[in-house]
N, C-alpha and C. Protein backbone atom coordinates (compact mmCIF):
# COMPACT_ATOMS: atom_id res chain seq x y z
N UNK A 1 29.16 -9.94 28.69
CA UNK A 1 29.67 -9.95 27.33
C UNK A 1 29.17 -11.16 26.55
N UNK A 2 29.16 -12.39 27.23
CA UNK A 2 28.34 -13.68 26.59
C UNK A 2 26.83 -13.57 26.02
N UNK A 3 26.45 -12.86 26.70
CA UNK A 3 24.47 -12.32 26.30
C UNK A 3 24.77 -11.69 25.38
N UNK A 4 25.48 -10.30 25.49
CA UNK A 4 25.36 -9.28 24.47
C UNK A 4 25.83 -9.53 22.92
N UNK A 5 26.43 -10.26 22.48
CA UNK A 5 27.81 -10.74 21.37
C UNK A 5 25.81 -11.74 20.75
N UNK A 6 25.54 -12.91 21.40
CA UNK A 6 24.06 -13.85 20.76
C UNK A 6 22.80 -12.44 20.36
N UNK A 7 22.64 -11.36 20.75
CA UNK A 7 21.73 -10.31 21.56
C UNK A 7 22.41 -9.71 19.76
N UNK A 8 23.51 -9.25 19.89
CA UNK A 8 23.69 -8.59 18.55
C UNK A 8 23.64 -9.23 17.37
N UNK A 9 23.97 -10.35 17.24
CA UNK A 9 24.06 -11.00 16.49
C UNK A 9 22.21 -11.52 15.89
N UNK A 10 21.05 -11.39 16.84
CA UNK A 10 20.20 -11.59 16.40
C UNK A 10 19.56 -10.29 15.76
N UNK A 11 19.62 -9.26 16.52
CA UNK A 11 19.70 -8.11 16.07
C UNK A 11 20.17 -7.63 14.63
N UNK A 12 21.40 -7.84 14.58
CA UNK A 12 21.84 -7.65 12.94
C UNK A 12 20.95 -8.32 11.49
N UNK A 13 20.65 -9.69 12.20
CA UNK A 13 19.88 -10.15 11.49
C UNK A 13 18.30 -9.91 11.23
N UNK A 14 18.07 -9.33 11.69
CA UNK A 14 16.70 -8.78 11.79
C UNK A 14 16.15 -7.65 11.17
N UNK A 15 17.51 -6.50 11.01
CA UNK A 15 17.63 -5.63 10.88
C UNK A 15 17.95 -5.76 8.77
N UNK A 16 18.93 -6.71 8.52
CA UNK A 16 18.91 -7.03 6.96
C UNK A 16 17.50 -7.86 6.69
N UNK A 17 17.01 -8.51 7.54
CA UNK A 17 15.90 -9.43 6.77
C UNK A 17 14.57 -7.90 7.01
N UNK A 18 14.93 -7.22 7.57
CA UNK A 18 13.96 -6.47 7.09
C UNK A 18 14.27 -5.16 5.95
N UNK A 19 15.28 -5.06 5.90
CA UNK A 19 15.94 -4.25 4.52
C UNK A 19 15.52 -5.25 3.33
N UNK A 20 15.95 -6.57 3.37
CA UNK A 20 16.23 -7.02 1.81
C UNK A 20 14.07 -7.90 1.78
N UNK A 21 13.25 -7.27 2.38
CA UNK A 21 12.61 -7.94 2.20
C UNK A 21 11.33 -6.52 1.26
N UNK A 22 10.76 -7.43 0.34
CA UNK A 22 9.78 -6.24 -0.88
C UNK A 22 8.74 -5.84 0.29
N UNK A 23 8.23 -4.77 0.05
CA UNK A 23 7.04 -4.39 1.13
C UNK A 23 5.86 -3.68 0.13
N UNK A 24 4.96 -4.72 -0.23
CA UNK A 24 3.85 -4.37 -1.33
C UNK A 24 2.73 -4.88 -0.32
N UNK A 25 1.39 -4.16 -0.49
CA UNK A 25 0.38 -4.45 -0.20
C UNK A 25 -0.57 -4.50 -1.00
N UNK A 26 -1.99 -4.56 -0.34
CA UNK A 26 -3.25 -4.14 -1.72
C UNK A 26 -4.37 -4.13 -1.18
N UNK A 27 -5.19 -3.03 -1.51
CA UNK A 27 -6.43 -2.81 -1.23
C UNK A 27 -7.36 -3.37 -2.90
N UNK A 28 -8.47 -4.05 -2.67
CA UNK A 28 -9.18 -3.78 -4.14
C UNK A 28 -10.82 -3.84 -3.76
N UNK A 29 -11.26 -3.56 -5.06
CA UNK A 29 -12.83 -3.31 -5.25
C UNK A 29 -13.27 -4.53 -5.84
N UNK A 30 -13.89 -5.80 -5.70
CA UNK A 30 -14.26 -6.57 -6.79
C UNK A 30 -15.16 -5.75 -7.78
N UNK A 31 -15.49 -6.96 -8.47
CA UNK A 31 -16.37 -6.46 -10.07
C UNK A 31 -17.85 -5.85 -9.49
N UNK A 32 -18.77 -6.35 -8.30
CA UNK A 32 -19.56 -6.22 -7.82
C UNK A 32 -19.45 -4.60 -6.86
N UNK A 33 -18.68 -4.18 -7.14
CA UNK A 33 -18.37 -2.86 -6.29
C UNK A 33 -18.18 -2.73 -4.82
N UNK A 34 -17.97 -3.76 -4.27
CA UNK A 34 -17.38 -3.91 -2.75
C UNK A 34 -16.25 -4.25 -2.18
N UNK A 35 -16.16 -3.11 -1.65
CA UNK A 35 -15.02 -3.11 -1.06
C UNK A 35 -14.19 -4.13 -0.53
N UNK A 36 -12.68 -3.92 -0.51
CA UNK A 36 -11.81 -5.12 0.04
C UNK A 36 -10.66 -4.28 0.19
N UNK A 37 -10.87 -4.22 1.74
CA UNK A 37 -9.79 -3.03 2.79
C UNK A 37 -8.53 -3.66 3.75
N UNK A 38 -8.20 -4.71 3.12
CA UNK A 38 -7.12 -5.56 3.63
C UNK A 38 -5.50 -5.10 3.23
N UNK A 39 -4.92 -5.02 4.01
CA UNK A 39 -3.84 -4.70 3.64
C UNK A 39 -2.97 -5.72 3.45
N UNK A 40 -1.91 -5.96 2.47
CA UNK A 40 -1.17 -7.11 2.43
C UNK A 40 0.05 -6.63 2.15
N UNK A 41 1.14 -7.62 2.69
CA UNK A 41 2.97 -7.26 2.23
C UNK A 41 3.87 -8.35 3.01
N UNK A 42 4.51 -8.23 1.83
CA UNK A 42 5.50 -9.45 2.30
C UNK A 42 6.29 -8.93 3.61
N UNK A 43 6.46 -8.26 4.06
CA UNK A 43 6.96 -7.84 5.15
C UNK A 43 5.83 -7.73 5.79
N UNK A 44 5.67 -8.37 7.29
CA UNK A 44 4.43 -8.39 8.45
C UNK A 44 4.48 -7.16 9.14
N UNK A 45 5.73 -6.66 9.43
CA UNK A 45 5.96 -5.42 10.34
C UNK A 45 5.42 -3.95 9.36
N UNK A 46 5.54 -3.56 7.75
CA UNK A 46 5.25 -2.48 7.58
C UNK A 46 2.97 -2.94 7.08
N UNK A 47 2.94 -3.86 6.87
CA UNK A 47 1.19 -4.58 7.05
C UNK A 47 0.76 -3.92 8.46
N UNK A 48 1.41 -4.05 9.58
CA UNK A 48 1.05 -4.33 10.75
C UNK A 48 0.96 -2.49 11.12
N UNK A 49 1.36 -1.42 10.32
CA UNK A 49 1.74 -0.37 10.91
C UNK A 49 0.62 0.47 9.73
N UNK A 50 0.30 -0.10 8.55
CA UNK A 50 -0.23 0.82 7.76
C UNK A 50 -1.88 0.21 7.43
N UNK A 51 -2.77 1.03 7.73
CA UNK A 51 -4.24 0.23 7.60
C UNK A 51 -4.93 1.75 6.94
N UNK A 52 -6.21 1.32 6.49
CA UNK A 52 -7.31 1.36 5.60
C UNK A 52 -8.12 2.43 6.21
N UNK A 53 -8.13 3.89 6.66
CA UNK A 53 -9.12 3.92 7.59
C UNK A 53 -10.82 4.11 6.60
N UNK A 54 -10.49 4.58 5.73
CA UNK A 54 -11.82 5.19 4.87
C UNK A 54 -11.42 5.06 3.04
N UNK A 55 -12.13 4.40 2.60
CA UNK A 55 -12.10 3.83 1.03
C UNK A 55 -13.32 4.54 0.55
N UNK A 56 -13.04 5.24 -0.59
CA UNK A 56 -14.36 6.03 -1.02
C UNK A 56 -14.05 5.87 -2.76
N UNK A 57 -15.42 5.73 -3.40
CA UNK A 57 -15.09 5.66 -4.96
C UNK A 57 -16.25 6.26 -5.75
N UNK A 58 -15.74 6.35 -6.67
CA UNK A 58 -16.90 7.59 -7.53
C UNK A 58 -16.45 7.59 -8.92
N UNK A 59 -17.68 7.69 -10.01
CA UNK A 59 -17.07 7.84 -11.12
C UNK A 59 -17.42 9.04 -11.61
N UNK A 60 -16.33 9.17 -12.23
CA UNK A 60 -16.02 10.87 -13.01
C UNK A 60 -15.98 10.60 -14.54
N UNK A 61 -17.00 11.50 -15.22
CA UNK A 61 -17.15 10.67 -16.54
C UNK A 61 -17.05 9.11 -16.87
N UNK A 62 -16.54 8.86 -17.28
CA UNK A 62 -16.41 6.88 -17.72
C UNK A 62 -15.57 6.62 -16.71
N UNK A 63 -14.80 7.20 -15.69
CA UNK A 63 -13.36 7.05 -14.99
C UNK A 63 -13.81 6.38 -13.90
N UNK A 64 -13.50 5.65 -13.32
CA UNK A 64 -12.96 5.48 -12.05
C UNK A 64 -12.05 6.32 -10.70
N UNK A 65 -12.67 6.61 -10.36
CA UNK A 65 -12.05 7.48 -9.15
C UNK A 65 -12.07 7.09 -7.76
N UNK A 66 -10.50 6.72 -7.30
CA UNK A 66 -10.52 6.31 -5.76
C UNK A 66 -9.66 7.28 -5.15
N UNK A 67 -10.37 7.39 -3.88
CA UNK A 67 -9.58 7.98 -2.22
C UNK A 67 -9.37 7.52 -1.85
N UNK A 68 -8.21 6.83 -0.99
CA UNK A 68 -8.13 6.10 0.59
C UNK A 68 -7.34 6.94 1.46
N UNK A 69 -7.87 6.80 2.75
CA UNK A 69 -7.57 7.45 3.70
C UNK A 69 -6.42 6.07 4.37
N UNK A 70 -5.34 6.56 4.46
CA UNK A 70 -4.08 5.45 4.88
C UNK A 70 -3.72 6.51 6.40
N UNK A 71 -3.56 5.11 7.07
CA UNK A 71 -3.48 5.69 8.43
C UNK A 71 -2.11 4.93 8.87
N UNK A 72 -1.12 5.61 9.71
CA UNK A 72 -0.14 5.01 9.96
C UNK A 72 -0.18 4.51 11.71
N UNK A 73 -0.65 3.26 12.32
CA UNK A 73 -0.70 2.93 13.06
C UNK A 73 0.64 3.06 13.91
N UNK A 74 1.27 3.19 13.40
CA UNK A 74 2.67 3.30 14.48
C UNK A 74 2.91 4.68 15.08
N UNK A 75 3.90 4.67 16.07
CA UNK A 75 4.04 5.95 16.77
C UNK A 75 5.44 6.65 16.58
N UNK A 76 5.63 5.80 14.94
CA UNK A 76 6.99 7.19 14.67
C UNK A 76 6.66 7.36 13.41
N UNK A 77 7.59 7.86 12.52
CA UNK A 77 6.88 8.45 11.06
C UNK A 77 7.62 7.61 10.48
N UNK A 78 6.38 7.03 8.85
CA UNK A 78 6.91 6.37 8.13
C UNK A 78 7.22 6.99 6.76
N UNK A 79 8.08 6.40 6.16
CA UNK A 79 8.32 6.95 4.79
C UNK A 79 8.16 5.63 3.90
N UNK A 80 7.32 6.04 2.82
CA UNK A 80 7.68 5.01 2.11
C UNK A 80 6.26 5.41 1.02
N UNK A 81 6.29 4.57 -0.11
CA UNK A 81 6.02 4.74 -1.67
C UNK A 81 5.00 3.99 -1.89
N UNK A 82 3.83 4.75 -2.60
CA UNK A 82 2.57 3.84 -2.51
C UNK A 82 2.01 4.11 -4.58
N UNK A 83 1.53 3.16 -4.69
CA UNK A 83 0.98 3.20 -6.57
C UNK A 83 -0.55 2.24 -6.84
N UNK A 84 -0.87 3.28 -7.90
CA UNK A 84 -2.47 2.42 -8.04
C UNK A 84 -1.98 1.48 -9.09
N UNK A 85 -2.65 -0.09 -9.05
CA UNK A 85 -2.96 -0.58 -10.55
C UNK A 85 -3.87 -0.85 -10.46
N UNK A 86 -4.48 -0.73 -11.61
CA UNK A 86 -5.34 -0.57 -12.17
C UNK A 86 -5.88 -2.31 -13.31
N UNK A 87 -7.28 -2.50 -13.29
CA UNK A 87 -7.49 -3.84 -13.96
C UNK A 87 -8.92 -3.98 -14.47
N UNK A 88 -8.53 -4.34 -15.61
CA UNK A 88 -9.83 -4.46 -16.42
C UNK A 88 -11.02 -6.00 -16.10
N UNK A 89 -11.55 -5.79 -16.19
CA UNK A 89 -13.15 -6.93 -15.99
C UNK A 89 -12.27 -8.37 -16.01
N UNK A 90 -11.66 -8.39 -17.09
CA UNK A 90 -10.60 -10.09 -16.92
C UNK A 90 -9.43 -10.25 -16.03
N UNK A 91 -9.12 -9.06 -15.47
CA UNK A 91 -8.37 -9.43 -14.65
C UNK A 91 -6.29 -8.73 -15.13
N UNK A 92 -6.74 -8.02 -16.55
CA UNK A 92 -5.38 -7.41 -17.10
C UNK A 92 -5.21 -6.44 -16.68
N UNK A 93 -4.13 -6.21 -16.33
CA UNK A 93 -3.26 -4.67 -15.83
C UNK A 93 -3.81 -3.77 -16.85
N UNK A 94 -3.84 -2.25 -16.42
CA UNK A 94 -4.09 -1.20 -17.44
C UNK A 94 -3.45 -0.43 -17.64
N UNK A 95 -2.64 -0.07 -18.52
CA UNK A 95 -1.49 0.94 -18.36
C UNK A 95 -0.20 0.78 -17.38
N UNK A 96 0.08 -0.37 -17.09
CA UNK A 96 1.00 -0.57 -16.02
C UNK A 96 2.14 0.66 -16.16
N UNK A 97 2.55 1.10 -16.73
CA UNK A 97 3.87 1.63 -16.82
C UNK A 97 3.65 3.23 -16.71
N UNK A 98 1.99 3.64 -16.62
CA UNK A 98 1.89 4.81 -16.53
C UNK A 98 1.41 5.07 -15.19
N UNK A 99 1.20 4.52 -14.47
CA UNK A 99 1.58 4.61 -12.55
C UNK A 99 2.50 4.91 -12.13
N UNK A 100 3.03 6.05 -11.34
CA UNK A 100 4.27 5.97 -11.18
C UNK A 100 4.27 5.81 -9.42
N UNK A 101 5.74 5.20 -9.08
CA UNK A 101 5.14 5.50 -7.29
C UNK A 101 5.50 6.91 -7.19
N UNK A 102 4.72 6.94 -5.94
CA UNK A 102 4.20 8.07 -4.97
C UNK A 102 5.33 8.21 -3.90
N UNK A 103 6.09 8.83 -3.55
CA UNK A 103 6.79 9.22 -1.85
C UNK A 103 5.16 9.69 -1.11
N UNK A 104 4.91 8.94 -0.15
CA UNK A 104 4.42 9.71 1.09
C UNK A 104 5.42 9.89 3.18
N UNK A 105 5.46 10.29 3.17
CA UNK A 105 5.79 10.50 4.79
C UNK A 105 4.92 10.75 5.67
N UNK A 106 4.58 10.05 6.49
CA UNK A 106 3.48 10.37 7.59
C UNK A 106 4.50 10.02 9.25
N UNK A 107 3.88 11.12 9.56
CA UNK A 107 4.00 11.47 11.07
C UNK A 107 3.43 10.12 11.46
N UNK A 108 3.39 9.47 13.12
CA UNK A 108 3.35 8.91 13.88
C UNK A 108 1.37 9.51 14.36
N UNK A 109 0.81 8.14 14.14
CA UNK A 109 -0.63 7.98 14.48
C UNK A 109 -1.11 9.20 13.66
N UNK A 110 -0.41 9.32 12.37
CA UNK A 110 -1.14 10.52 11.64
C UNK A 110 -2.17 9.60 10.29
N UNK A 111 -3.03 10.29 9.41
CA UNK A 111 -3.51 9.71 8.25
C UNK A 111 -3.13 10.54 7.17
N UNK A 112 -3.47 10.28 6.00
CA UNK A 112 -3.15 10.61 4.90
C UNK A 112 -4.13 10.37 3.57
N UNK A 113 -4.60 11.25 2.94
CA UNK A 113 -5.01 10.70 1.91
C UNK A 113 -4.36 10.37 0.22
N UNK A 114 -5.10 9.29 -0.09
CA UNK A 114 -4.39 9.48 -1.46
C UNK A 114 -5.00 8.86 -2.56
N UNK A 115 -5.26 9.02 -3.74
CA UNK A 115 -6.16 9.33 -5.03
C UNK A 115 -5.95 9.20 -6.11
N UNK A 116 -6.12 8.46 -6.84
CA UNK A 116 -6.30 8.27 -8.16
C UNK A 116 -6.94 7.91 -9.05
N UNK A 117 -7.01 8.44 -10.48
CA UNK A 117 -7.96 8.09 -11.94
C UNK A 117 -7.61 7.17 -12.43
N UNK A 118 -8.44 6.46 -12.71
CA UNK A 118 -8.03 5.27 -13.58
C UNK A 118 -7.93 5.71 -15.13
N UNK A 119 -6.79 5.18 -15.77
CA UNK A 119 -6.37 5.97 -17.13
C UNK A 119 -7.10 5.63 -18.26
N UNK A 120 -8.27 4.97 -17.89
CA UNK A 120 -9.08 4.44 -19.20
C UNK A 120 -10.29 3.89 -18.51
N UNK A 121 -11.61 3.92 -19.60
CA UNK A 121 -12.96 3.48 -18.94
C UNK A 121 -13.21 1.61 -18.77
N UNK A 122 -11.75 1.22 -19.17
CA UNK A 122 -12.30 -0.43 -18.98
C UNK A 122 -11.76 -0.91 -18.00
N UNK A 123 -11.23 -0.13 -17.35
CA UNK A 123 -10.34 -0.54 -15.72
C UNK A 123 -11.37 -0.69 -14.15
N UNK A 124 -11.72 -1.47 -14.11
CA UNK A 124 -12.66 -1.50 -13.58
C UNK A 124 -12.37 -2.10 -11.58
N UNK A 125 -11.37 -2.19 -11.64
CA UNK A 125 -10.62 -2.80 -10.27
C UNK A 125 -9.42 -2.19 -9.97
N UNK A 126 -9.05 -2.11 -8.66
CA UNK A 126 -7.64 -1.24 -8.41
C UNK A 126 -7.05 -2.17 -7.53
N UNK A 127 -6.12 -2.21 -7.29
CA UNK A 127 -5.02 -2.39 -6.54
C UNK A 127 -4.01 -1.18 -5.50
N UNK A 128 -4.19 -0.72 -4.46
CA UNK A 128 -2.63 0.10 -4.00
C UNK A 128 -1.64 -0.47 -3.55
N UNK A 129 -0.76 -0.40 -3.97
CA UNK A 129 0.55 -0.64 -3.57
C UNK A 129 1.73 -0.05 -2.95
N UNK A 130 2.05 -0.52 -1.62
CA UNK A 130 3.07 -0.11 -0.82
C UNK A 130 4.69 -0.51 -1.10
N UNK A 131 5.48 0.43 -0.74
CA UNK A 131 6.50 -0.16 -0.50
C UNK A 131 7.43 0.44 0.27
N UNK A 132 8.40 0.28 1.14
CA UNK A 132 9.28 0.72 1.42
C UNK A 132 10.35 1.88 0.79
């Protein structure tokens, strides 16, 4: 009973610091058109479960057009909400408010793809964003 009572008690805590913590990442393209397949988030554990497998880009008329293939490294299914931003040559958001997030769910060691236009021809960099 002395182990178990320290045992829960670390437990509980582990369990809110990973609820109350933001879980954003980001993939981007610099200005030079190369790729940057890093995943980032303030939370280490949903970083550590969601990676990059295939980044593909193309332009469609003046647009910008990205795929990424998101792979869920873990072996149970995740749920959680992913959004493009989008950024012009200086470095300004484009339309921020017309991104909306995404629900995806992925199975355990499954991938997923996911896609978007950039809403104007001066957006020239993306961002994806994860979250819980």
């Amino acid at each position: 009973m002395t182990l178990l009572r320290p045992m829960l008690a670390l437990l509980l805590a582990a369990m809110l610091a990973a609820c109350s913590a933001t879980n954003m990442g980001r993939m981007e393209v610099d200005e030079d058109g190369q790729t940057i397949t890093k995943v980032y988030s303030s939370n280490s554990l949903l970083a550590s479960r969601i990676s990059v497998q295939d980044l593909k880009q193309k332009t469609v008329g003046d647009l910008l057009y990205i795929q990424a293939a998101l792979e869920n490294d873990w072996k149970f299914e995740l749920d959680f909400q992913y959004k493009f931003k989008w950024f012009d040559k200086d470095g300004f958001e484009q339309a921020p408010e017309g991104q909306p997030w995404r629900q995806v769910v992925m199975a355990g060691r499954s991938q997923n793809s996911v896609q978007a236009v950039a809403p104007n021809p001066s957006a020239v960099r993306f961002e994806i964003w994860v979250r819980e």
